[in-house]
PDB file of N, CA and C in Angstrom:
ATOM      1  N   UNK A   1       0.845  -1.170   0.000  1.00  0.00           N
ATOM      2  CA  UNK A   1       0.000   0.000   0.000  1.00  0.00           C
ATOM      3  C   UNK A   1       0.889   1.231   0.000  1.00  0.00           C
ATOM      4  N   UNK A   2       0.267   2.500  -0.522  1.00  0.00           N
ATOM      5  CA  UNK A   2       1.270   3.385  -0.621  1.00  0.00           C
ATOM      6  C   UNK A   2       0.150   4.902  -0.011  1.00  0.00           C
ATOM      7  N   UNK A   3       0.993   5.374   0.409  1.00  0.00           N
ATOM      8  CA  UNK A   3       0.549   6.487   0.780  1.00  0.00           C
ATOM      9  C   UNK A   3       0.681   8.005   0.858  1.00  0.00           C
ATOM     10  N   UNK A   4       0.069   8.980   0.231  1.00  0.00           N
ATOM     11  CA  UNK A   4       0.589  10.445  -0.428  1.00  0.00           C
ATOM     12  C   UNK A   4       1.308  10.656   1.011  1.00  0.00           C
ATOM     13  N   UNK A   5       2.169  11.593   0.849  1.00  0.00           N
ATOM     14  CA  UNK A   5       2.744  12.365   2.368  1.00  0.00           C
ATOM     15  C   UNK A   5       3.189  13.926   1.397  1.00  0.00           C
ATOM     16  N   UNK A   6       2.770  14.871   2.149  1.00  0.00           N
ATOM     17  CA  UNK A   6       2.418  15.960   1.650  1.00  0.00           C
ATOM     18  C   UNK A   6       2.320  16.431   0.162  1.00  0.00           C
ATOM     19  N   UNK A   7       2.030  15.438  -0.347  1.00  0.00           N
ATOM     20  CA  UNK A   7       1.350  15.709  -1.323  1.00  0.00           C
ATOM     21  C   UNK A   7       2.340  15.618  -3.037  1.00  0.00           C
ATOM     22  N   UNK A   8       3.833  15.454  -2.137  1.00  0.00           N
ATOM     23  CA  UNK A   8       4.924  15.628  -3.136  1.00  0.00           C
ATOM     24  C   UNK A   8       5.582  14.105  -3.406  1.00  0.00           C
ATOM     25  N   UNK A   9       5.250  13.361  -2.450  1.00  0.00           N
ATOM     26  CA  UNK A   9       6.364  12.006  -2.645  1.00  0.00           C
ATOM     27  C   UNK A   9       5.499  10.975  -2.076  1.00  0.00           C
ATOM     28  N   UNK A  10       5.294   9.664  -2.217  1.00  0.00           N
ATOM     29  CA  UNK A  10       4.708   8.640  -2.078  1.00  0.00           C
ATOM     30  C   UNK A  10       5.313   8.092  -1.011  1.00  0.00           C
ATOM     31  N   UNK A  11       5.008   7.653  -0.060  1.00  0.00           N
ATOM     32  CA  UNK A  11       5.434   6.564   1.673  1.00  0.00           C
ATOM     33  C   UNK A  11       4.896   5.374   0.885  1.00  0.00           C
ATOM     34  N   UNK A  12       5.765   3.951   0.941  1.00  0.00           N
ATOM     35  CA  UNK A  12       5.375   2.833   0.933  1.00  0.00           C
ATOM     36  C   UNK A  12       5.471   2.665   2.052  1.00  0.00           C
ATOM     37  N   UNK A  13       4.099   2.002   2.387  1.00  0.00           N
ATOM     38  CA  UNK A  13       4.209   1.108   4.187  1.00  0.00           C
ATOM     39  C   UNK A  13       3.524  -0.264   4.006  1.00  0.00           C
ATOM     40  N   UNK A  14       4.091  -0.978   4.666  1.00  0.00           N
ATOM     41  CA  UNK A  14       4.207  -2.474   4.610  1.00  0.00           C
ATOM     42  C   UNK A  14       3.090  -2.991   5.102  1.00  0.00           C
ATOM     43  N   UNK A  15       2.009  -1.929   6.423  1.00  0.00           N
ATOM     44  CA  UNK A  15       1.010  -2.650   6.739  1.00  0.00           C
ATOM     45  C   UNK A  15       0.066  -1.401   6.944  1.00  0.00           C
ATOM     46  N   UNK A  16      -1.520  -1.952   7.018  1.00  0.00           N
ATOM     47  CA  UNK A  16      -2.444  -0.622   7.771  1.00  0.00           C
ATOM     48  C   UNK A  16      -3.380  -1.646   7.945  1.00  0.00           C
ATOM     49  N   UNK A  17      -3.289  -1.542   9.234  1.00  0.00           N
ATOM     50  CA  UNK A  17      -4.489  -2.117  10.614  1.00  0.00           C
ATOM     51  C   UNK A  17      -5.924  -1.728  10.844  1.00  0.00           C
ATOM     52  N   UNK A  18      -7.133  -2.175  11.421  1.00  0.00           N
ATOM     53  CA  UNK A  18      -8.200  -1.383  11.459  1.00  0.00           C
ATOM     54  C   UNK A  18      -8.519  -2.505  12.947  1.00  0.00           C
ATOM     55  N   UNK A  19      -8.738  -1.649  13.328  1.00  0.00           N
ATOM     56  CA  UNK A  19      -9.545  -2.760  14.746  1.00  0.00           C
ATOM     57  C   UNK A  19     -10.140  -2.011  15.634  1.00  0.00           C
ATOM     58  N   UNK A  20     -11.232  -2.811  16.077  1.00  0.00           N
ATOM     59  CA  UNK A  20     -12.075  -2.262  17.392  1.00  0.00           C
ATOM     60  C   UNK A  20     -11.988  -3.242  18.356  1.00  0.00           C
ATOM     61  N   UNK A  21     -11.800  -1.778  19.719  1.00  0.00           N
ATOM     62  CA  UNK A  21     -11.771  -2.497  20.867  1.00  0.00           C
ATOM     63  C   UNK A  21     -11.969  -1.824  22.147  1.00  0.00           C
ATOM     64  N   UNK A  22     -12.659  -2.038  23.013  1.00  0.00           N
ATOM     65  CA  UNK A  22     -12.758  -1.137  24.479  1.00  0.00           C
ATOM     66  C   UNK A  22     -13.551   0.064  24.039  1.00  0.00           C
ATOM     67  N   UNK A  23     -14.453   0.092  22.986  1.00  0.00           N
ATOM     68  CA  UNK A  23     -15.011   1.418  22.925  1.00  0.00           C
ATOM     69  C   UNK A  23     -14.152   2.314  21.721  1.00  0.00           C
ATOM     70  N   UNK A  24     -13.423   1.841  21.506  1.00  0.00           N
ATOM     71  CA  UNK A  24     -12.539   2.798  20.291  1.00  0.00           C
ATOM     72  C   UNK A  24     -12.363   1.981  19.039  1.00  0.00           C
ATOM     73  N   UNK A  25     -12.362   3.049  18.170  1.00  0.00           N
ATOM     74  CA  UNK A  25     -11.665   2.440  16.601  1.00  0.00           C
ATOM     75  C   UNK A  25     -10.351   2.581  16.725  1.00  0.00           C
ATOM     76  N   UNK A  26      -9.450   1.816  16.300  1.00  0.00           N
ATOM     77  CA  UNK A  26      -7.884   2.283  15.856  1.00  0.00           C
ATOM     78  C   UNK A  26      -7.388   1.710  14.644  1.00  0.00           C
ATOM     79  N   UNK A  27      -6.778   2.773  14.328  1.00  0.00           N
ATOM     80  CA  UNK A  27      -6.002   2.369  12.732  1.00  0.00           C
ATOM     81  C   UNK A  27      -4.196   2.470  13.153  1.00  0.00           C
ATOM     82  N   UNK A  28      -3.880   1.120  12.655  1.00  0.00           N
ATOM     83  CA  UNK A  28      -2.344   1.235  12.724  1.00  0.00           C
ATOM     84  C   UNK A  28      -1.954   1.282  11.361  1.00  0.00           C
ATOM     85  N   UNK A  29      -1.116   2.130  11.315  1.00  0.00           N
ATOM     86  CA  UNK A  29       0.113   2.190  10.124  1.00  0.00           C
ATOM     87  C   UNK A  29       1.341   2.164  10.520  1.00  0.00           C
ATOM     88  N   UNK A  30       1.726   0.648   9.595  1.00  0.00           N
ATOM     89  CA  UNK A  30       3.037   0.541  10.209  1.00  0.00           C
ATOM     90  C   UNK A  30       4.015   0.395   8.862  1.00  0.00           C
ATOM     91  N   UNK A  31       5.485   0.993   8.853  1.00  0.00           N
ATOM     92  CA  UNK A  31       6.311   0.924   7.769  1.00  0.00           C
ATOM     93  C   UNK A  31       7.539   0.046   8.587  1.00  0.00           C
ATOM     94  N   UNK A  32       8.515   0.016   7.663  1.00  0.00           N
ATOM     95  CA  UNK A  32       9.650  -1.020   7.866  1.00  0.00           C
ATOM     96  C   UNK A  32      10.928  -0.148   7.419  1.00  0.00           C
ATOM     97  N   UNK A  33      10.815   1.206   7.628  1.00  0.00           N
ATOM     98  CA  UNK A  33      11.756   2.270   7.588  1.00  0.00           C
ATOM     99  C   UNK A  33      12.970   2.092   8.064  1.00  0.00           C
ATOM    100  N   UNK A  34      13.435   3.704   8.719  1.00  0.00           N
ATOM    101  CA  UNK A  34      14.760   3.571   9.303  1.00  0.00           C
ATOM    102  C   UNK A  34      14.137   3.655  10.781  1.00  0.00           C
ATOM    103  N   UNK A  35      13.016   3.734  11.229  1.00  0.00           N
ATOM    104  CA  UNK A  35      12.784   4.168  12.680  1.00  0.00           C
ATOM    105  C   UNK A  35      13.321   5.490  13.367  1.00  0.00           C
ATOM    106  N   UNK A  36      12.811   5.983  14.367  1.00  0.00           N
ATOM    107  CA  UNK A  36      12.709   7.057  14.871  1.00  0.00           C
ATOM    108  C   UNK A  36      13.825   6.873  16.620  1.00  0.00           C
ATOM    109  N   UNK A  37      14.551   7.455  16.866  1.00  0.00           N
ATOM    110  CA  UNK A  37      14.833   7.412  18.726  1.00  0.00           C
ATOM    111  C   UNK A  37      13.867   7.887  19.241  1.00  0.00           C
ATOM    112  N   UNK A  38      13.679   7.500  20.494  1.00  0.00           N
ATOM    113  CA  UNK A  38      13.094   7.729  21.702  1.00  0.00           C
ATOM    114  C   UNK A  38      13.002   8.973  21.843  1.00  0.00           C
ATOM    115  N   UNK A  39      14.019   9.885  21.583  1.00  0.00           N
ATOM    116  CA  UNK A  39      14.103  11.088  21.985  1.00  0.00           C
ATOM    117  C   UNK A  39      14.084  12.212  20.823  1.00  0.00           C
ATOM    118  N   UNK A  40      13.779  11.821  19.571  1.00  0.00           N
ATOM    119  CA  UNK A  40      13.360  12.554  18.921  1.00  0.00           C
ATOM    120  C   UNK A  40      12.025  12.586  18.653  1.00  0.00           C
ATOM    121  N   UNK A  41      11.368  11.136  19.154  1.00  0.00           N
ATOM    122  CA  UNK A  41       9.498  11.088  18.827  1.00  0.00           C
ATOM    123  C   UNK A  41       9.504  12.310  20.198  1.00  0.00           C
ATOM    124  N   UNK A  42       9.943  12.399  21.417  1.00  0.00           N
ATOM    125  CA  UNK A  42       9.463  12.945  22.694  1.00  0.00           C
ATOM    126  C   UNK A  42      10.044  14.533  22.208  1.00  0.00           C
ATOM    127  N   UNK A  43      11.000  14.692  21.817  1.00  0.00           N
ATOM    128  CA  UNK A  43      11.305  16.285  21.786  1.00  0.00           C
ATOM    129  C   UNK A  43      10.727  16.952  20.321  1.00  0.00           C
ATOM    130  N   UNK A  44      10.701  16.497  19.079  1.00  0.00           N
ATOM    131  CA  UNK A  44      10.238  16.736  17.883  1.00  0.00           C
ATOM    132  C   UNK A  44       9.761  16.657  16.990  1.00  0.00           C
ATOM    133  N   UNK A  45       9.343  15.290  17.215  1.00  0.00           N
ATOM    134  CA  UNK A  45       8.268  14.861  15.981  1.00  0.00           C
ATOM    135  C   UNK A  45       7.288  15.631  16.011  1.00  0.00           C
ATOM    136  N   UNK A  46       6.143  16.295  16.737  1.00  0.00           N
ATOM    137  CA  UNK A  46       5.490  17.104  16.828  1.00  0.00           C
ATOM    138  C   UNK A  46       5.447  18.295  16.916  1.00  0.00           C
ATOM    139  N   UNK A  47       6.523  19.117  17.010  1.00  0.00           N
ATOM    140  CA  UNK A  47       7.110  20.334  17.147  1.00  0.00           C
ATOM    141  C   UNK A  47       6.737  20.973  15.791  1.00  0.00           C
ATOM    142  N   UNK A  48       5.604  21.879  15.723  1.00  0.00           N
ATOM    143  CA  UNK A  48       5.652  22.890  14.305  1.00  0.00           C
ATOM    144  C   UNK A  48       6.947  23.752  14.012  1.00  0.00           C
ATOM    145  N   UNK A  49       7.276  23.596  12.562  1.00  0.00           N
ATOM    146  CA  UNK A  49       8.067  23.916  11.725  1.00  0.00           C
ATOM    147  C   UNK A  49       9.502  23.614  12.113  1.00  0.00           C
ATOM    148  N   UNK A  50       9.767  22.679  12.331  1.00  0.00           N
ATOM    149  CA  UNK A  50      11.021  21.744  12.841  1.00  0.00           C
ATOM    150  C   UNK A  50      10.977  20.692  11.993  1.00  0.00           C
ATOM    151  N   UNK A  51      11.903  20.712  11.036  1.00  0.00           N
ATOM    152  CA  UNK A  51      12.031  19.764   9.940  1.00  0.00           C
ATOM    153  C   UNK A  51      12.967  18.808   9.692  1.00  0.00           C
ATOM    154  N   UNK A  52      13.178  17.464   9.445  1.00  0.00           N
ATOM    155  CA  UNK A  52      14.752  16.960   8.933  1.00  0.00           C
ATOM    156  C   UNK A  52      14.747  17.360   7.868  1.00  0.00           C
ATOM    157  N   UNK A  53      14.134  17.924   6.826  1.00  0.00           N
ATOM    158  CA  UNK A  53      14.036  17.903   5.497  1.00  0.00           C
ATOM    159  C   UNK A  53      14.595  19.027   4.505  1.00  0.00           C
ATOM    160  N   UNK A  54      15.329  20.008   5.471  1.00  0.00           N
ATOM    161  CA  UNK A  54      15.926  21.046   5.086  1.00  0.00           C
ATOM    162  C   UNK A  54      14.344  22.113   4.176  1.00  0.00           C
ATOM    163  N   UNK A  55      15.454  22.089   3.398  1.00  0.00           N
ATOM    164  CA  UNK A  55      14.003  23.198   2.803  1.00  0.00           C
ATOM    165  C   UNK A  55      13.322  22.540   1.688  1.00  0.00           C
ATOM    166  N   UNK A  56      13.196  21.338   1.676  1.00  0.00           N
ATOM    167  CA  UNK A  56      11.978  20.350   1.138  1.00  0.00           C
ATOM    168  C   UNK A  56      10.576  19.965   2.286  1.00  0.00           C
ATOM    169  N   UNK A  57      10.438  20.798   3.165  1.00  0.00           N
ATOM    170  CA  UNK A  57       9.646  20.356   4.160  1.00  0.00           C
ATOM    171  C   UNK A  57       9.223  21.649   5.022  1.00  0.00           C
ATOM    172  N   UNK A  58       7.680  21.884   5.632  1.00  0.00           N
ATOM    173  CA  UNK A  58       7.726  23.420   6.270  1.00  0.00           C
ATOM    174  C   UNK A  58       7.907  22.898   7.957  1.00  0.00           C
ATOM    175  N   UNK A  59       8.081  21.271   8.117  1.00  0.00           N
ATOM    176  CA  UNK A  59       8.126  20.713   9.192  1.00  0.00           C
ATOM    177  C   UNK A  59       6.468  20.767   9.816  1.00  0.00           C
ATOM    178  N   UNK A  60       5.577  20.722   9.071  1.00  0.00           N
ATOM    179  CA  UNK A  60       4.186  21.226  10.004  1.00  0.00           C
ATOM    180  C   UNK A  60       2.991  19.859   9.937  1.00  0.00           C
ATOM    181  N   UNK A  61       3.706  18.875   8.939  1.00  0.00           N
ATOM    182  CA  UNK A  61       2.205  18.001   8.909  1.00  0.00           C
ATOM    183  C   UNK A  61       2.112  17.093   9.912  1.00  0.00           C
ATOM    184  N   UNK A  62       3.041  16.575  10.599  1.00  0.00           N
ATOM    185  CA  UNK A  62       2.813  15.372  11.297  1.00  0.00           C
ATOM    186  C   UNK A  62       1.898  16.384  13.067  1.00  0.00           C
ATOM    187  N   UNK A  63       2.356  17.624  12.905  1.00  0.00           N
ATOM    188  CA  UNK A  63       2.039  18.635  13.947  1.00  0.00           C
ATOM    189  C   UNK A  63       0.231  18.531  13.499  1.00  0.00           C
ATOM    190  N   UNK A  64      -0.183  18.923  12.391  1.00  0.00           N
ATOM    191  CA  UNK A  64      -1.437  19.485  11.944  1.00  0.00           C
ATOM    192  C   UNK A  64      -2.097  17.945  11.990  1.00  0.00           C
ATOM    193  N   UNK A  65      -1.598  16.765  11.991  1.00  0.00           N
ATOM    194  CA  UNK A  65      -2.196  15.828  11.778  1.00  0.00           C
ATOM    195  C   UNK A  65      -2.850  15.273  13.162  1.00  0.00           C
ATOM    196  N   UNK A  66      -1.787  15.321  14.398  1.00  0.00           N
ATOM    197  CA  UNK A  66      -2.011  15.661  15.390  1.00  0.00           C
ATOM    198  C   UNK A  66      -3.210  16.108  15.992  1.00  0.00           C
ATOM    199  N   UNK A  67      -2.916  17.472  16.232  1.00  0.00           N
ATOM    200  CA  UNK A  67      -4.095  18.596  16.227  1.00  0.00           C
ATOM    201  C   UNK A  67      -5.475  18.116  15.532  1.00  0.00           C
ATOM    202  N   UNK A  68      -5.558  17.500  14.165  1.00  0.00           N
ATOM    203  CA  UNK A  68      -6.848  17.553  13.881  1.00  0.00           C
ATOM    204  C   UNK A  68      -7.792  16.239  14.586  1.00  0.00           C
ATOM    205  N   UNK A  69      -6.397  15.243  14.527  1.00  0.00           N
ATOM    206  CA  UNK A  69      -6.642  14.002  15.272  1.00  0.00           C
ATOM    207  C   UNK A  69      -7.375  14.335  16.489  1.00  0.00           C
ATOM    208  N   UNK A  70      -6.644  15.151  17.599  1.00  0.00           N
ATOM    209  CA  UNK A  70      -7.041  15.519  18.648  1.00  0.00           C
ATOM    210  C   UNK A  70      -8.245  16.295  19.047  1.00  0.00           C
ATOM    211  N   UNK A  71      -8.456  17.218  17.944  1.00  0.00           N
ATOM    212  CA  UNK A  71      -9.919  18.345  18.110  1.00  0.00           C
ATOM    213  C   UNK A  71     -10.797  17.080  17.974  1.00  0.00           C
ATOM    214  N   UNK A  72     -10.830  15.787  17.189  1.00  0.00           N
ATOM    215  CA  UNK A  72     -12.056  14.553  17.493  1.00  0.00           C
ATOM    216  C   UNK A  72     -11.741  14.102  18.278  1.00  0.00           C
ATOM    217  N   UNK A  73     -11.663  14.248  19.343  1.00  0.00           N
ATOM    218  CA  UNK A  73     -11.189  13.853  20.942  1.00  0.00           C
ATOM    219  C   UNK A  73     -10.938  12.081  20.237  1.00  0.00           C
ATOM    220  N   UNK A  74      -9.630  12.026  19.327  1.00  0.00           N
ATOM    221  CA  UNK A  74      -8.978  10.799  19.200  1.00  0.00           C
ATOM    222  C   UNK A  74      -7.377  11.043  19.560  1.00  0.00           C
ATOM    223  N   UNK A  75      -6.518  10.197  19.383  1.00  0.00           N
ATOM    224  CA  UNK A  75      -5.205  10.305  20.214  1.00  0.00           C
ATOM    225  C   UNK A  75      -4.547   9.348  19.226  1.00  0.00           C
ATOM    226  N   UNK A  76      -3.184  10.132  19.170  1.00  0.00           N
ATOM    227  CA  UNK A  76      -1.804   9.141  18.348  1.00  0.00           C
ATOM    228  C   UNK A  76      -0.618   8.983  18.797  1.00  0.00           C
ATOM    229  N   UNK A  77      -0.725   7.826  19.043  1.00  0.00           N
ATOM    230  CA  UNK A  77       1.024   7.120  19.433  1.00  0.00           C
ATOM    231  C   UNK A  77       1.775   6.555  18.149  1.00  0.00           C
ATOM    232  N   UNK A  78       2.961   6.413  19.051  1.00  0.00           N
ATOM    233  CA  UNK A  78       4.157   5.795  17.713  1.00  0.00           C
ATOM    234  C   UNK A  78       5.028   5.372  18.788  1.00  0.00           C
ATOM    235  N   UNK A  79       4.892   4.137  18.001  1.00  0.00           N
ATOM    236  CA  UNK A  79       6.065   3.341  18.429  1.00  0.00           C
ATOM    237  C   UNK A  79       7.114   3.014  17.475  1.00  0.00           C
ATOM    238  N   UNK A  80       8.751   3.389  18.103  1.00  0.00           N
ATOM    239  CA  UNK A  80       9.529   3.174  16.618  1.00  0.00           C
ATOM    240  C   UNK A  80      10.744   2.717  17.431  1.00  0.00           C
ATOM    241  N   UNK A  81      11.320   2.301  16.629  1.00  0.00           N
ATOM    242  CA  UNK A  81      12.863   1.783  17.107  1.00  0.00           C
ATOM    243  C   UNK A  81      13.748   2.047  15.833  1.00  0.00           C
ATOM    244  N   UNK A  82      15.030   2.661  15.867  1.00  0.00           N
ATOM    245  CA  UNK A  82      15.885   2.356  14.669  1.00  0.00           C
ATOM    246  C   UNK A  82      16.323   1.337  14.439  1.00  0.00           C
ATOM    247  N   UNK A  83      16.105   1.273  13.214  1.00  0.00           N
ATOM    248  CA  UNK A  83      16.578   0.068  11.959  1.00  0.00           C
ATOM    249  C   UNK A  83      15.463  -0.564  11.985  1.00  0.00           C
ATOM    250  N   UNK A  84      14.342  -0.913  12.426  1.00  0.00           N
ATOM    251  CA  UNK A  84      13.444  -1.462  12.371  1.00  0.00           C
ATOM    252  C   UNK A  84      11.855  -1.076  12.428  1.00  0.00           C
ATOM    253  N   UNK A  85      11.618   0.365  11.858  1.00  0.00           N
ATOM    254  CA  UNK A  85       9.968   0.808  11.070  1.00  0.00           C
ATOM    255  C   UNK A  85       9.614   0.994  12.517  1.00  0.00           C
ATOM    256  N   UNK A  86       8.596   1.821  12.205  1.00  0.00           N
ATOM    257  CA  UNK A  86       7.684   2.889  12.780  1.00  0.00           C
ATOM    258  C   UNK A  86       6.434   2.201  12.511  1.00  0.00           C
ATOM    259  N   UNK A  87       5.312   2.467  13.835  1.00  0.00           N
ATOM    260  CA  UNK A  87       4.073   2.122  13.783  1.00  0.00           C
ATOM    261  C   UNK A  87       3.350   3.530  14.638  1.00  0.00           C
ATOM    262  N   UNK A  88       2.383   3.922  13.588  1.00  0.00           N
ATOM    263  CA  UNK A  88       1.959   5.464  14.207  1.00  0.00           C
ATOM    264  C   UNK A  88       0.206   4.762  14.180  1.00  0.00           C
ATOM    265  N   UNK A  89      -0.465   4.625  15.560  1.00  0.00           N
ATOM    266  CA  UNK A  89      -1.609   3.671  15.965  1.00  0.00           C
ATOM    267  C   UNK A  89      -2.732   5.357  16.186  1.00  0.00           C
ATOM    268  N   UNK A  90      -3.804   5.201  15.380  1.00  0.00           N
ATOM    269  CA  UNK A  90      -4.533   6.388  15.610  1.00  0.00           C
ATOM    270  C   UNK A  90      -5.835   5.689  16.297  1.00  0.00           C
ATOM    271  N   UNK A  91      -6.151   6.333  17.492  1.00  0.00           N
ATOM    272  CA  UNK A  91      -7.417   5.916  18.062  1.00  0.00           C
ATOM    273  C   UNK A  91      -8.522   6.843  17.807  1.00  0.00           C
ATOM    274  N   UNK A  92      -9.871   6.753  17.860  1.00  0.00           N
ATOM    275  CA  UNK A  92     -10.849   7.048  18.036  1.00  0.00           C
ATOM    276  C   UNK A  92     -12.062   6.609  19.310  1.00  0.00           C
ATOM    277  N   UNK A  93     -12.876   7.381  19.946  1.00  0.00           N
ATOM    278  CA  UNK A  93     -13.907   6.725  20.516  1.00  0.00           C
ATOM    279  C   UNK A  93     -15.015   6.467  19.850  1.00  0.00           C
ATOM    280  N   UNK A  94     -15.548   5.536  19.640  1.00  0.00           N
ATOM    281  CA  UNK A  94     -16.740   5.299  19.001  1.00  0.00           C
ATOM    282  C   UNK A  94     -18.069   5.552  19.984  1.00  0.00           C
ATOM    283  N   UNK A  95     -18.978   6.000  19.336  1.00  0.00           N
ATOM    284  CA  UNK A  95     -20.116   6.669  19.579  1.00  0.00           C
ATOM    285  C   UNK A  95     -21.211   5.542  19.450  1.00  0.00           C
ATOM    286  N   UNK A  96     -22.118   5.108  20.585  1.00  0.00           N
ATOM    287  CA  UNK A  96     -22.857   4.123  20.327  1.00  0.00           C
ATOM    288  C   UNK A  96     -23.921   4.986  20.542  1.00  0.00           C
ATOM    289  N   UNK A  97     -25.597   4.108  19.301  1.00  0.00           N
ATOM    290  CA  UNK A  97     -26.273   4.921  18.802  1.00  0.00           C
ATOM    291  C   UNK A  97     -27.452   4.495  19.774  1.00  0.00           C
TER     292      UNK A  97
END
């Protein structure tokens, strides 16, 4: 499966999850990348306009993706390790009718 990322370059990722459980939807997307440290998911992955990408990047989507995630009172983790891919797990609460 492949997936746009801002709109300029294609992400291949190896898996995307869908499951319900405890009251929530969650979608995992997981790739087989270079992985992320510990201490760059906690100090910057989310940080607006903080980029690795030099000036191919305004550093703002994974921030805005966040945020919009969050205004639907849903929540995103990532779990990553280097050398071995990133899994970014988006929850939702589901609304029973």
């Amino acid at each position: 499966m492949e997936l746009p990322c801002n709109s300029s370059k294609i992400i291949n990722i190896g898996k995307l999850f869908r499951a319900y459980s405890l009251g929530n939807a969650q979608i995992d997307i997981i790739d087989t990348g270079s992985g992320m440290e510990k201490k760059f998911i906690a100090e910057l992955l989310f940080k607006p306009f903080d980029t690795t990408k030099g000036n191919a990047g305004m550093g703002i989507g994974v921030y805005e993706a966040r945020e919009y995630i969050m205004s639907q009172r849903g929540e995103i983790l990532v779990q990553s390790e280097p050398g071995f891919g990133t899994t970014f797990s988006i929850k939702y609460p589901l609304i029973t009718a």
